[in-house]
C-alpha atoms as a PDB file:
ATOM      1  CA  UNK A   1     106.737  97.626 101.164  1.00  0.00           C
ATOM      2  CA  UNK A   2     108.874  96.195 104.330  1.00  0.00           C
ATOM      3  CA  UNK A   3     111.064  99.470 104.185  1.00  0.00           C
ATOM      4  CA  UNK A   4     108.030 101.521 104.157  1.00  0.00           C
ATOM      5  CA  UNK A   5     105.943  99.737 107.551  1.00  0.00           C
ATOM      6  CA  UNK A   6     109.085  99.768 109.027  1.00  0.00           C
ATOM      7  CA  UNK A   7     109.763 103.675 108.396  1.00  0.00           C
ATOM      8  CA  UNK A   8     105.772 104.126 109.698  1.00  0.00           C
ATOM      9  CA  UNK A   9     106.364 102.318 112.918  1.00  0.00           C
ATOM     10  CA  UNK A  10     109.651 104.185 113.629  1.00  0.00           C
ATOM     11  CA  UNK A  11     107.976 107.607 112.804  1.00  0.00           C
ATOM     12  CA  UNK A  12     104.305 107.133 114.732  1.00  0.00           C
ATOM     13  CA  UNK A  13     105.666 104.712 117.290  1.00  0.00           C
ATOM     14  CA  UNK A  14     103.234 101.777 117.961  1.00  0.00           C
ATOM     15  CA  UNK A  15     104.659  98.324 118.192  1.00  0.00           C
ATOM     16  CA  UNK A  16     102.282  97.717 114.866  1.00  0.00           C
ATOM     17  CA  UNK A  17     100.030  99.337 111.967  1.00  0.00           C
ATOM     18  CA  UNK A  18      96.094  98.383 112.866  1.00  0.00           C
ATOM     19  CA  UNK A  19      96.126  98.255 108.257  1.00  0.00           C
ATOM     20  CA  UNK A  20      98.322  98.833 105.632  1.00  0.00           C
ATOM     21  CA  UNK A  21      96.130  99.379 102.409  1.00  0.00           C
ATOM     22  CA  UNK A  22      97.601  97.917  98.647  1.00  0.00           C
ATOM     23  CA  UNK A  23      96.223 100.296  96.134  1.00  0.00           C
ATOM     24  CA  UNK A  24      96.161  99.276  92.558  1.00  0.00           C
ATOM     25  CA  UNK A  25      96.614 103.382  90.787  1.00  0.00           C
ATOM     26  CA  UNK A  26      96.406 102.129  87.335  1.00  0.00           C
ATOM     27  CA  UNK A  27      93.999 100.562  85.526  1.00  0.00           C
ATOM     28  CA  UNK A  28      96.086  97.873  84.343  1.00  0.00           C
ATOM     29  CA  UNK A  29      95.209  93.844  85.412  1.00  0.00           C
ATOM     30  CA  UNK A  30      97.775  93.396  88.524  1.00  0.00           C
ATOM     31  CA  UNK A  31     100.559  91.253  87.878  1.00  0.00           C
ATOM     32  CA  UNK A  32     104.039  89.902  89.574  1.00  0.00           C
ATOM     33  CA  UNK A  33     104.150  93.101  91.368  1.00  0.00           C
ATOM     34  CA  UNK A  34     101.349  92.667  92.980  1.00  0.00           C
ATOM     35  CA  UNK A  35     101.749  89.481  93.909  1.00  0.00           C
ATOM     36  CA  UNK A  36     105.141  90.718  95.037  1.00  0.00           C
ATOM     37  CA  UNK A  37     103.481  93.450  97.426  1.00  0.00           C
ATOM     38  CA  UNK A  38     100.770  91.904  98.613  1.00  0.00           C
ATOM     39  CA  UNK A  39     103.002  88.507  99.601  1.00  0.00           C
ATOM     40  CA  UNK A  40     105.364  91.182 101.697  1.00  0.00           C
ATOM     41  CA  UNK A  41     102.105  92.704 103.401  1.00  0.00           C
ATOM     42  CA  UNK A  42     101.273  88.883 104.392  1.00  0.00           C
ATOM     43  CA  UNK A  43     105.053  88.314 105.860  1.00  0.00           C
ATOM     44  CA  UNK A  44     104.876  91.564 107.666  1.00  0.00           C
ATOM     45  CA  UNK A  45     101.029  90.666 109.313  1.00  0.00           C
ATOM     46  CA  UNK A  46     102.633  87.106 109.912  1.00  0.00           C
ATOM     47  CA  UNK A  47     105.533  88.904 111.927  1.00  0.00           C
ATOM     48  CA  UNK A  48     103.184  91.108 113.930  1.00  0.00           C
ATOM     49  CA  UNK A  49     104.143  94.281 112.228  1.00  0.00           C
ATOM     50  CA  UNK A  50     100.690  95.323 111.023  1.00  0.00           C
ATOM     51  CA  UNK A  51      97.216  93.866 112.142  1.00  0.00           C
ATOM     52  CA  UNK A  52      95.847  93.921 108.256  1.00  0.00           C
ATOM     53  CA  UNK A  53      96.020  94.182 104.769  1.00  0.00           C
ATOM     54  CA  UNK A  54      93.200  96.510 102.685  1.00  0.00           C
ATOM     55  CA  UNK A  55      93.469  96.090  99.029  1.00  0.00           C
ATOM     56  CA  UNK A  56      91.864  98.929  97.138  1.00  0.00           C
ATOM     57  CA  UNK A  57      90.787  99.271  93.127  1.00  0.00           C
ATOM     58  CA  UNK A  58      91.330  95.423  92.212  1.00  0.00           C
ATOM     59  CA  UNK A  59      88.272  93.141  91.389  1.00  0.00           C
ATOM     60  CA  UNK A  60      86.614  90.449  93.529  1.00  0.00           C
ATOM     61  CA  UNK A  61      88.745  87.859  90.513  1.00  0.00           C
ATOM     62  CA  UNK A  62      91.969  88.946  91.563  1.00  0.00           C
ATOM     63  CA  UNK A  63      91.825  88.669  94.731  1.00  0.00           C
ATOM     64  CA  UNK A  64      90.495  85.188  94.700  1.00  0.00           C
ATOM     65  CA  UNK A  65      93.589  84.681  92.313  1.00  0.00           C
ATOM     66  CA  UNK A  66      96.360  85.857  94.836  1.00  0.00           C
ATOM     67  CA  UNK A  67      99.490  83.137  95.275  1.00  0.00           C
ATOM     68  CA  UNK A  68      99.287  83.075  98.545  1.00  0.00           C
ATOM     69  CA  UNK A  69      95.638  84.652  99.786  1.00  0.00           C
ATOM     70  CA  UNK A  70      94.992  86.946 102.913  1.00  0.00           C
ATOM     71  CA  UNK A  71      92.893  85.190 105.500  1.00  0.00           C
ATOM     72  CA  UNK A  72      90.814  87.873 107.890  1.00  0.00           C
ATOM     73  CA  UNK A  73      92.763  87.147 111.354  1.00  0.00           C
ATOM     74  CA  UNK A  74      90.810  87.022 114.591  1.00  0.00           C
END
């Protein structure tokens, strides 16, 4: 996930990415991946790299079960 935000903000240029967006493709329940992906997003938003983290295809229950939730930033 790091290598990729840092590949997007060498190729467009901006200081930081307004989103990056997790997307579950499968239908499987999310596991340690996720949790692994989605606590990188949360580093790299905490490091002013990107401004916020979409997640896409995962229910309203995993997302309340996230390690470490996202809080909307103001």
């Amino acid at each position: 996930m790091r290598q990729g935000i840092e590949e997007d903000l060498t190729t467009l240029g901006p200081d930081r990415l307004a989103a990056v967006n997790l997307r579950i493709v499968d239908q499987s329940a999310p596991g340690k991946r996720f949790d692994a992906q989605l606590a990188s997003l949360i580093r790299a938003r905490d490091e002013g790299l990107i401004d916020g983290i979409g997640l896409s295809n995962i229910s309203h229950r995993t997302s309340c079960s996230s390690p470490e939730p996202a809080p909307a930033r103001t």
